[in-house]
Protein backbone atom coordinates (compact mmCIF):
# COMPACT_ATOMS: atom_id res chain seq x y z
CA UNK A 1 0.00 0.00 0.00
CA UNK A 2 1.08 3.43 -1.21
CA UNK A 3 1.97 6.33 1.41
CA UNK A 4 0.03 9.96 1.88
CA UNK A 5 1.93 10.52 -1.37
CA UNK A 6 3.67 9.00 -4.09
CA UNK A 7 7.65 9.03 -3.17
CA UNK A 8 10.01 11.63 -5.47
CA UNK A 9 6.51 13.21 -6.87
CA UNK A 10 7.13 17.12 -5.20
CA UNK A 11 3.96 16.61 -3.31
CA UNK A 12 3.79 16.47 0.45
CA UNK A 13 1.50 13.89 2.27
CA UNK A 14 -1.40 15.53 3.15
CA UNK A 15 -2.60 15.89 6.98
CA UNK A 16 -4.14 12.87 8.37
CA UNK A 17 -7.97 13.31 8.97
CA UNK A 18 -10.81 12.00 10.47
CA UNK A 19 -13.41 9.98 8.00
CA UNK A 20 -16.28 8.83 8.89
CA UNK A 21 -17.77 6.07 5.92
CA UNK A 22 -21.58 5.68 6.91
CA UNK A 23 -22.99 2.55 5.20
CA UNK A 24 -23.11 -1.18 5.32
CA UNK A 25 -20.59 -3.42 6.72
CA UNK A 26 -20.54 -7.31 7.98
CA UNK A 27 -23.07 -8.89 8.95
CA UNK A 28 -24.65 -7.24 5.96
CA UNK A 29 -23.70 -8.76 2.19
CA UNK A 30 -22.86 -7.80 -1.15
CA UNK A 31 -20.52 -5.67 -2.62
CA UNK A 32 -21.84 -2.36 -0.90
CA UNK A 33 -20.28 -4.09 2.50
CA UNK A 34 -17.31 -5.29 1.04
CA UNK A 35 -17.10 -1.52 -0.67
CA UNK A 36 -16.96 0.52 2.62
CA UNK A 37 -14.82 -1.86 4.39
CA UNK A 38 -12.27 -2.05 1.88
CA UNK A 39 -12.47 1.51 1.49
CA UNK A 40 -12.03 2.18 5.45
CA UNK A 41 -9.19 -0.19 5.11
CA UNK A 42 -7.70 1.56 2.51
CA UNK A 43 -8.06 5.10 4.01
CA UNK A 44 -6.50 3.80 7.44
CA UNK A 45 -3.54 2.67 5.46
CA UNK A 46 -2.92 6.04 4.14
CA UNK A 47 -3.16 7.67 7.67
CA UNK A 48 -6.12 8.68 8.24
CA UNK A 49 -8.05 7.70 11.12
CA UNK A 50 -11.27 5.84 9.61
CA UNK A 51 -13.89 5.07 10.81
CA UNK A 52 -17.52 3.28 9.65
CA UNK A 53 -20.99 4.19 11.00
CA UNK A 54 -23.16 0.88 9.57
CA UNK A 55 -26.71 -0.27 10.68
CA UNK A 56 -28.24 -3.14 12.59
CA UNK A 57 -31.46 -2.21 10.86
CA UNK A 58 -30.51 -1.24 7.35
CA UNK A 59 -34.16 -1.70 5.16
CA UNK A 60 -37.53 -2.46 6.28
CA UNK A 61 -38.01 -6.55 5.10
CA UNK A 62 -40.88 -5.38 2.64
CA UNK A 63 -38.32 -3.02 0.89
CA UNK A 64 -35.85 -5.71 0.95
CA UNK A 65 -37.20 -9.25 -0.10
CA UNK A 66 -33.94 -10.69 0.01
CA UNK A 67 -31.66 -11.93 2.33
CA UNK A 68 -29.76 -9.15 4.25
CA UNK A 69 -27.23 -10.00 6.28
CA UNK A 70 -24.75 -13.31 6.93
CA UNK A 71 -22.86 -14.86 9.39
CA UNK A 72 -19.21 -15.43 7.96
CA UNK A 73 -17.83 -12.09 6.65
CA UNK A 74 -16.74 -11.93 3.43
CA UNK A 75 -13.82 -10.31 3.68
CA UNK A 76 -11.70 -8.80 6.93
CA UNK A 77 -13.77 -6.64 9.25
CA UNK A 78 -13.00 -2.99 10.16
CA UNK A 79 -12.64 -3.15 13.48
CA UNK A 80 -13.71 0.59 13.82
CA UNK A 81 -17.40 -0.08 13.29
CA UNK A 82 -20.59 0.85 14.62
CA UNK A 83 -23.99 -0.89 14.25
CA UNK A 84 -26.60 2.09 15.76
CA UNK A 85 -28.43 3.04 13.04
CA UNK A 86 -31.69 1.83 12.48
CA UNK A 87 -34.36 2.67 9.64
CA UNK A 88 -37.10 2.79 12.51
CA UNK A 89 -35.16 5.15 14.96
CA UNK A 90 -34.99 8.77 13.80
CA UNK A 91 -33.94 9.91 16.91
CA UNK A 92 -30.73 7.79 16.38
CA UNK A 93 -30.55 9.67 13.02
CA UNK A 94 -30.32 13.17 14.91
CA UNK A 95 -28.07 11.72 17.55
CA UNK A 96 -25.52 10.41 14.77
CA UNK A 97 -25.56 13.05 13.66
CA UNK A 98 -24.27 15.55 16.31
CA UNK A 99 -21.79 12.87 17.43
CA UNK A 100 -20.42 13.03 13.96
CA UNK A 101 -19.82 16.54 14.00
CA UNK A 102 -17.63 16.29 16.85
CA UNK A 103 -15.60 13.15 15.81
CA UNK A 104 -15.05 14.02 11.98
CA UNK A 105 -13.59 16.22 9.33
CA UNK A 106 -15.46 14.68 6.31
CA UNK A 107 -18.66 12.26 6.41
CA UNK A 108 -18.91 10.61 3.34
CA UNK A 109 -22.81 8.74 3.53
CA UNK A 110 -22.81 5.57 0.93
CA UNK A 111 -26.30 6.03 -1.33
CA UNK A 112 -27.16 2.78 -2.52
CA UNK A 113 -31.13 3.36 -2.41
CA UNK A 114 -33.33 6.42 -1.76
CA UNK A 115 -34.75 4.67 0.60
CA UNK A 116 -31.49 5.33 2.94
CA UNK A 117 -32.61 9.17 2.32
CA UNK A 118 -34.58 10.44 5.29
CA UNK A 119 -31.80 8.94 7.44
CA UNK A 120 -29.02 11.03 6.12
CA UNK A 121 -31.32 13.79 6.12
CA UNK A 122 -31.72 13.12 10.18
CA UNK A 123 -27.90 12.38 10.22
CA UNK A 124 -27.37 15.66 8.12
CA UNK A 125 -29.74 17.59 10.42
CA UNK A 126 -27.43 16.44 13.76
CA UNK A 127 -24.58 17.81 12.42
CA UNK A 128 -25.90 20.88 11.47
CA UNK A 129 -27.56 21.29 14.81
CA UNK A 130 -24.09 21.98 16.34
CA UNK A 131 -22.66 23.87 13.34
CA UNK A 132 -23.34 27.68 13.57
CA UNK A 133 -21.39 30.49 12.87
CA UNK A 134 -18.07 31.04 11.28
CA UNK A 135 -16.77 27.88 9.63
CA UNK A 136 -14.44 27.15 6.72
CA UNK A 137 -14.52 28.89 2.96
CA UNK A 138 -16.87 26.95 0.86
CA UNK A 139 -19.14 25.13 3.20
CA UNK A 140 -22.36 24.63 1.48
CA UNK A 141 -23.97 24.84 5.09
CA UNK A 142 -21.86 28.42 6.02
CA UNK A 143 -20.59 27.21 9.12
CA UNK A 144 -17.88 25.04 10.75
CA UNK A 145 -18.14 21.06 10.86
CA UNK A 146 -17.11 17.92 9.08
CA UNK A 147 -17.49 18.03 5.78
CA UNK A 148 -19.91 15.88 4.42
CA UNK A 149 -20.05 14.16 0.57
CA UNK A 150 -22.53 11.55 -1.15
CA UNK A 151 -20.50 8.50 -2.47
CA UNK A 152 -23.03 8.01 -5.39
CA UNK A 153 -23.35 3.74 -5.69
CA UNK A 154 -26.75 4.24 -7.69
CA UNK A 155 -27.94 8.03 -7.90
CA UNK A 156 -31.01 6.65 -8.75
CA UNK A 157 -32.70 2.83 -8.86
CA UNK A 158 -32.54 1.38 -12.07
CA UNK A 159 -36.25 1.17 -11.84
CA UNK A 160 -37.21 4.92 -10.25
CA UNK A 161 -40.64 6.53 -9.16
CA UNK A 162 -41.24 9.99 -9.22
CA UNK A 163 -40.66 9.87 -5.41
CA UNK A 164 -37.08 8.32 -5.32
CA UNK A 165 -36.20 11.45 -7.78
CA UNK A 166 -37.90 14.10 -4.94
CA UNK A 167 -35.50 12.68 -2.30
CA UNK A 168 -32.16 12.29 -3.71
CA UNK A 169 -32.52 15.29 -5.39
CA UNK A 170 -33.18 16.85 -1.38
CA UNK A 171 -30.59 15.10 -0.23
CA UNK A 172 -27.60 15.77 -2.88
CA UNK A 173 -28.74 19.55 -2.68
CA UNK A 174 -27.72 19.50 1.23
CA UNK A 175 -24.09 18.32 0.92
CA UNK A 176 -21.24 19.61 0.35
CA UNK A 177 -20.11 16.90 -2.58
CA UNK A 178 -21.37 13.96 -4.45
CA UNK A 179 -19.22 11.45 -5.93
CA UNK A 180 -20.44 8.86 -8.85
CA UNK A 181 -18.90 5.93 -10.22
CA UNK A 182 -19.17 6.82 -14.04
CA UNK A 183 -19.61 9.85 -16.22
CA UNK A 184 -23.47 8.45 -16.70
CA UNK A 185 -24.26 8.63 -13.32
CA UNK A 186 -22.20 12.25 -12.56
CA UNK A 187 -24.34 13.75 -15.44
CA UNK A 188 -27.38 12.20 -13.74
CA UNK A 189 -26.40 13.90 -10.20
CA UNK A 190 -25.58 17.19 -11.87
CA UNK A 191 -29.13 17.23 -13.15
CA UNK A 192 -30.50 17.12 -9.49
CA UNK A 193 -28.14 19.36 -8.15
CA UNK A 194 -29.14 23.27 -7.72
CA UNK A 195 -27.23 26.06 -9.95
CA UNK A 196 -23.98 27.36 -8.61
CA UNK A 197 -23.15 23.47 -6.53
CA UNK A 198 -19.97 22.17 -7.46
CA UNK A 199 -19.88 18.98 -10.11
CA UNK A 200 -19.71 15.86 -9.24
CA UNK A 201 -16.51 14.52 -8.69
CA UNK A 202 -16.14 10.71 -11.19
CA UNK A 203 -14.15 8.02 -9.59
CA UNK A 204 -14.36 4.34 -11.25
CA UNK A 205 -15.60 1.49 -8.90
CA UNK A 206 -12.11 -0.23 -7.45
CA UNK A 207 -12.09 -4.03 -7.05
CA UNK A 208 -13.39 -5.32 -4.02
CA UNK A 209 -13.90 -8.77 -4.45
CA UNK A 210 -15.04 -11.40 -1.94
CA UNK A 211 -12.54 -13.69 -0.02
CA UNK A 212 -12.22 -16.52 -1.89
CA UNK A 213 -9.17 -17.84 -1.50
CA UNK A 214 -8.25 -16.47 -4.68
CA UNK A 215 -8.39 -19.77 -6.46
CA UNK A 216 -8.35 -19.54 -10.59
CA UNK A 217 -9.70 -22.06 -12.49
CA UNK A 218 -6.15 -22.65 -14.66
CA UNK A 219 -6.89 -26.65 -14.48
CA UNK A 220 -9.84 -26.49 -16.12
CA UNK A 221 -9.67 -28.14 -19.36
CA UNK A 222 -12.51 -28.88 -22.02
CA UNK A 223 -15.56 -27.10 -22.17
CA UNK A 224 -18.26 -27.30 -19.41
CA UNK A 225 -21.15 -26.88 -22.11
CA UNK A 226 -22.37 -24.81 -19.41
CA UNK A 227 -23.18 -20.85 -18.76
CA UNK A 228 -23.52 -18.75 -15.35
CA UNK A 229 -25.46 -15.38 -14.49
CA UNK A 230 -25.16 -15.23 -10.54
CA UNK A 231 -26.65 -12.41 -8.59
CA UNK A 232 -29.63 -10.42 -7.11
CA UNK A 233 -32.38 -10.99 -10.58
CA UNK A 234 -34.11 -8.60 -11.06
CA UNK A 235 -35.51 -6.81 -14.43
CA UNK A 236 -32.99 -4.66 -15.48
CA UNK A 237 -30.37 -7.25 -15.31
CA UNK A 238 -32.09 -8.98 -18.74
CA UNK A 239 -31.91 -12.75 -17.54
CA UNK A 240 -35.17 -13.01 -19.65
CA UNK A 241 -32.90 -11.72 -22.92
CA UNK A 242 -30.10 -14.27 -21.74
CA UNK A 243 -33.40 -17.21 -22.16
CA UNK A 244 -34.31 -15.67 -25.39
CA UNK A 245 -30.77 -15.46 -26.46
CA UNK A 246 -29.80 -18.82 -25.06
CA UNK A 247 -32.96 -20.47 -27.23
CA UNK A 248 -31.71 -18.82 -30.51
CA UNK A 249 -28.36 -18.60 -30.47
CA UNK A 250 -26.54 -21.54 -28.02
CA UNK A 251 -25.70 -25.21 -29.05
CA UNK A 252 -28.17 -27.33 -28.06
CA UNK A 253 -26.39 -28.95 -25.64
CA UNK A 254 -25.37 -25.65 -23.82
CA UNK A 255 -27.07 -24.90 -20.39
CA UNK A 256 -27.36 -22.13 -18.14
CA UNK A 257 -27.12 -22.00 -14.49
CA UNK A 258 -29.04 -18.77 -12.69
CA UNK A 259 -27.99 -18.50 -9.40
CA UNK A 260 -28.84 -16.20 -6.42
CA UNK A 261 -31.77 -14.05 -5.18
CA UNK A 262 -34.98 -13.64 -7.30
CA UNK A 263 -36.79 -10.67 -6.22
CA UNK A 264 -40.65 -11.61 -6.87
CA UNK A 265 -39.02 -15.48 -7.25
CA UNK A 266 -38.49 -16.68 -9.95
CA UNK A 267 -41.81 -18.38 -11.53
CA UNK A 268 -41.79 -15.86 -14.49
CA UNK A 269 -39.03 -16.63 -15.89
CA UNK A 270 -39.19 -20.73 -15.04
CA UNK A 271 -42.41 -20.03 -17.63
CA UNK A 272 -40.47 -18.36 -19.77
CA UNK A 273 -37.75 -21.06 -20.26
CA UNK A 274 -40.77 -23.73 -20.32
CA UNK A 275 -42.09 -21.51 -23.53
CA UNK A 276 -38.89 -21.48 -24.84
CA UNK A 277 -38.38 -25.25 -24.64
CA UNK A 278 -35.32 -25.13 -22.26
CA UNK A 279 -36.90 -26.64 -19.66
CA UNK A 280 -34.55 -29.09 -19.35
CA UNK A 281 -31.23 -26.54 -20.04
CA UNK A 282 -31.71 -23.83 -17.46
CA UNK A 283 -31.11 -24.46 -13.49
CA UNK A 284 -32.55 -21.73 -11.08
CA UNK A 285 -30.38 -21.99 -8.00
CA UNK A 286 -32.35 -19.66 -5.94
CA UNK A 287 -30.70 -17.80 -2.74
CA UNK A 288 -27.76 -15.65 -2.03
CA UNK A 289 -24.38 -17.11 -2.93
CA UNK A 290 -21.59 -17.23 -0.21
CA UNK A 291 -18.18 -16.34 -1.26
CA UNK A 292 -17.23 -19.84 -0.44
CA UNK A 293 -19.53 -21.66 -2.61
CA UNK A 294 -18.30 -19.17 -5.75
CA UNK A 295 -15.24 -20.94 -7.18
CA UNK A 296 -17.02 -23.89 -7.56
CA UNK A 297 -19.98 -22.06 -8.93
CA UNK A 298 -17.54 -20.68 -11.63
CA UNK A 299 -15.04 -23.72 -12.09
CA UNK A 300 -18.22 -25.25 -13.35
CA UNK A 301 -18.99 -22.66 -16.48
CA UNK A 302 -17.52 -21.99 -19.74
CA UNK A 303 -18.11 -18.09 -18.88
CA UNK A 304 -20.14 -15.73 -17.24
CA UNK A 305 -23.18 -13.98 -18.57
CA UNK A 306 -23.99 -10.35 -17.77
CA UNK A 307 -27.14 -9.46 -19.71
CA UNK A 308 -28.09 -6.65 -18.07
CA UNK A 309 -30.00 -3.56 -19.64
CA UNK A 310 -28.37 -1.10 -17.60
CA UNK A 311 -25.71 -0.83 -15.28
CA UNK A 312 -23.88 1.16 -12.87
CA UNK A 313 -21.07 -0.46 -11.79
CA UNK A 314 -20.60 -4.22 -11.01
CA UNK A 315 -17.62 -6.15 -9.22
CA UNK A 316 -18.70 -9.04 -11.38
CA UNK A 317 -16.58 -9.14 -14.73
CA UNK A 318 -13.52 -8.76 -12.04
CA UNK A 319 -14.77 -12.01 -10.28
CA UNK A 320 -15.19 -13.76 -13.06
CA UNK A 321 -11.47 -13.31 -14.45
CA UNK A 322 -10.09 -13.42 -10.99
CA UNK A 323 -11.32 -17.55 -11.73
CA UNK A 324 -10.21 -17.44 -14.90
CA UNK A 325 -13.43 -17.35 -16.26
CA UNK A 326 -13.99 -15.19 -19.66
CA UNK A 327 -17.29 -12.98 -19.35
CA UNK A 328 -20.28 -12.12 -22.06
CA UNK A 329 -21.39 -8.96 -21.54
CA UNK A 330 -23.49 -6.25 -23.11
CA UNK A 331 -22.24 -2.87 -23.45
CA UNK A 332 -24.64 -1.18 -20.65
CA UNK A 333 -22.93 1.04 -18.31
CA UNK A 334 -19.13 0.39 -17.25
CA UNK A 335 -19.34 -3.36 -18.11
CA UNK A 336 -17.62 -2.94 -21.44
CA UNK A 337 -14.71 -0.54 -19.66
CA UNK A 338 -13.29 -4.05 -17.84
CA UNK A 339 -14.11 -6.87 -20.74
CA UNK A 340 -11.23 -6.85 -23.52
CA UNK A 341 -13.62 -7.65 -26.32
CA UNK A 342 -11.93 -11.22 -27.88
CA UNK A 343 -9.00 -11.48 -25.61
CA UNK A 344 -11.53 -12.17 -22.32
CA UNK A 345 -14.93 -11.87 -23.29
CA UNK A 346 -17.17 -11.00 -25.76
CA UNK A 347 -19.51 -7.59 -25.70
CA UNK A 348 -22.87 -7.23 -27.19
CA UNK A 349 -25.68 -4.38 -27.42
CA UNK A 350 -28.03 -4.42 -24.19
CA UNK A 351 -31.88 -5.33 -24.22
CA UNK A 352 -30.81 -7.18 -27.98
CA UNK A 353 -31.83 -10.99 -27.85
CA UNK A 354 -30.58 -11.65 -31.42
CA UNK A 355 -26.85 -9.66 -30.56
CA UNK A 356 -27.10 -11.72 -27.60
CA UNK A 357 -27.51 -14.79 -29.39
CA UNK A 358 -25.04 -13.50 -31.97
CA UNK A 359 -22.07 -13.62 -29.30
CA UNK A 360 -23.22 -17.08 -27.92
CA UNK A 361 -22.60 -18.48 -31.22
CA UNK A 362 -19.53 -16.38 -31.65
CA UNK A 363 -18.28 -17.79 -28.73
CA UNK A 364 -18.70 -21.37 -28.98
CA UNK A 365 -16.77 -21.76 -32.28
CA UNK A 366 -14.12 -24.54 -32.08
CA UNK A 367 -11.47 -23.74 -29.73
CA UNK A 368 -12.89 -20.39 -28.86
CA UNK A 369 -13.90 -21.09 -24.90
CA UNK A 370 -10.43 -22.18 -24.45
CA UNK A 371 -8.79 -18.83 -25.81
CA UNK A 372 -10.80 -16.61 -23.90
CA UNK A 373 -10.51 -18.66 -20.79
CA UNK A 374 -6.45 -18.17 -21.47
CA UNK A 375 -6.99 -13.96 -21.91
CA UNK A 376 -8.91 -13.85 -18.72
CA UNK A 377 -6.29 -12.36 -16.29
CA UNK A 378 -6.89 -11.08 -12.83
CA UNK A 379 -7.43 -7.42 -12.21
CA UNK A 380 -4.54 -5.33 -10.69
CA UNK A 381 -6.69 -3.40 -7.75
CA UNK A 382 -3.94 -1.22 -6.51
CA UNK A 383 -4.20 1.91 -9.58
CA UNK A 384 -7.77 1.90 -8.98
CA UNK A 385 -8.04 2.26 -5.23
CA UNK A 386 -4.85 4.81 -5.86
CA UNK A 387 -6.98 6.91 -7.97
CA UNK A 388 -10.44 6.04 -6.06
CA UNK A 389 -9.05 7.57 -3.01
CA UNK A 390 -7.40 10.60 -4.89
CA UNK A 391 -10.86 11.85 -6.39
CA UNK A 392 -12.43 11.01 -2.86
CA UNK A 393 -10.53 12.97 -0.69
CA UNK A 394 -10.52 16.01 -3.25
CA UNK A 395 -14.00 16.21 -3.19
């Protein structure tokens, strides 16, 4: 891990400050947890003293059909964490809040969902409670405090109501900087933002892949006959393009494996592959997929299939060629920024069954698994966090 500063660059470290991350961390899953931990981990390392402010009640269960937290972590914990906030507690909100103001000198608050939005208002509303009067140049708020930034996971769901645009928009218009993970989603911020607020600052999603023992898949030999989508299915991830796809443009004796949590289950699209006729080619493994159960998951694939219709930002393509495993993808969002198109994947157009189905064939040409499997290399993390962590703390 790099120093304050690059060595020999002119620069001198900057001053060591105290960051408060507020979003999910173990027991809760996925790659927002893994996110703020590694990132916490990351700032520490660079001297700052870090800090992360997660929930023990993060979504109401109707919000969040799923599966929300688990018991073996996924990664190593930060062992500066705190589990108060709770989406029923508002007081708590307030009360984080002013505690924060005290403790830190920026507050970045993770958006993943605008339903996490009336608590960062309450958190917001603490620390302005105790921040009157004088203050630095440039506070959006006019008066002395932490500063406080919007780390930008999803500015807004990838399936929105009017009401999810009302409160992000009131929240990024309260802060004093908002951070995205692509130029998409920093236009899409700058269009809630009032006139006169500073842009939003772009910083690529770093790797921050789940533990798992970092096994590749070299020894595989021969083809599996087999594909994999794995992850949380819903719409805008096009699993129902991948059927189509699979039904017009996959050997016969190719099947598909979807694996992990089906929001609404996943009846509609079991009806879908009966109407099809690939009944018998398509296994729904339904639940969330521990990191320990992955490299067997992918060990047992010829590559992995990311359909989706839209995207942010997705740890996935990484994962994949961390196994060795070449990855399909279409060109929605960053996806097509981390798959070398013919050296470890292929790339088609989103929402496009027949493009879909074009790259299936494309890719199961004699010999052709094989050579993408050999292009598939794992991803160097340490330029992205590098950078990441640049754009962060000059927000």
């Amino acid at each position: 891990m790099t120093d304050h500063a690059d060595p020999g660059d002119g620069r001198e470290a900057p001053a060591a400050r105290r960051i408060t991350l507020v979003g999910p961390a173990h027991p809760y899953k996925g790659g927002g947890a893994r996110h703020t931990t590694e990132l916490a981990h990351r700032l520490r390392d660079l001297g700052h003293e870090a800090g992360i402010e997660s929930w023990r009640a993060q979504y109401p269960a109707a919000l969040y059909p799923g599966q929300q937290t688990i018991t073996d972590p996924e990664g190593e914990p930060f062992p500066r964490t705190r589990h108060e906030l709770a989406w029923y507690r508002p007081d708590g909100w307030w009360r984080t809040g002013r505690r924060l103001a005290g403790e830190s000198d920026l507050v970045v608050l993770t958006l993943f969902s605008p339903v996490q939005v009336p608590a960062y208002l309450g958190i917001l509303a603490g620390i302005r409670s105790l921040v009157r009067g004088g203050g630095r140049s440039g506070d959006r708020n006019g008066g002395a405090g932490p500063r406080v930034v919007v780390l930008c996971h999803n500015v807004l769901p990838h399936e929105r109501r009017a009401i999810d645009v009302c409160l992000v928009r009131a929240l990024l218009r309260r802060v004093d900087g908002v951070l995205t993970h692509s130029a998409e989603q920093g236009r899409l911020a700058e269009g809630l933002l009032g006139p006169g607020a500073p842009a939003p600052v772009v910083a690529e999603m770093p790797p921050h892949l789940p533990d798992t023992g970092g096994v590749r898949s070299d020894e595989h030999t021969g083809e599996c006959r087999s594909l994999l989508f794995f992850g949380i299915v819903r719409p805008y991830k096009g699993v129902d393009v991948l059927l189509r796809a699979l039904a017009e443009g996959a050997p016969e004796d190719v099947t598909l494996t979807v694996a992990g949590e089906f929001w609404g289950g996943y009846g509609d699209l079991a009806a879908l592959a009966g109407e099809l006729g690939l009944g018998d080619r398509v296994r729904f493994r339904e639940g969330y997929v521990p990191a320990d159960e992955l490299p067997e998951l992918l060990a047992g694939a010829d590559a992995l299939v990311l359909p989706y219709r839209s995207a942010t930002a997705t740890q996935n393509v990484w994962l994949a060629h961390e196994h060795g495993l070449p990855v399909i993808a279409t060109r929605a969002g960053t996806l097509a920024d981390h798959v070398r198109e013919g050296v470890d994947g292929l790339l088609c157009e989103p929402g496009d069954a027949a493009d879909l189905a074009r790259a299936l064939r494309a890719f199961y040409r004699p010999g052709e698994p094989a050579r993408l499997r050999e292009g598939a290399r794992p991803v160097d993390a340490e330029p992205y966090w590098k950078a990441y962590t640049d754009r962060l703390l000059g927000t």
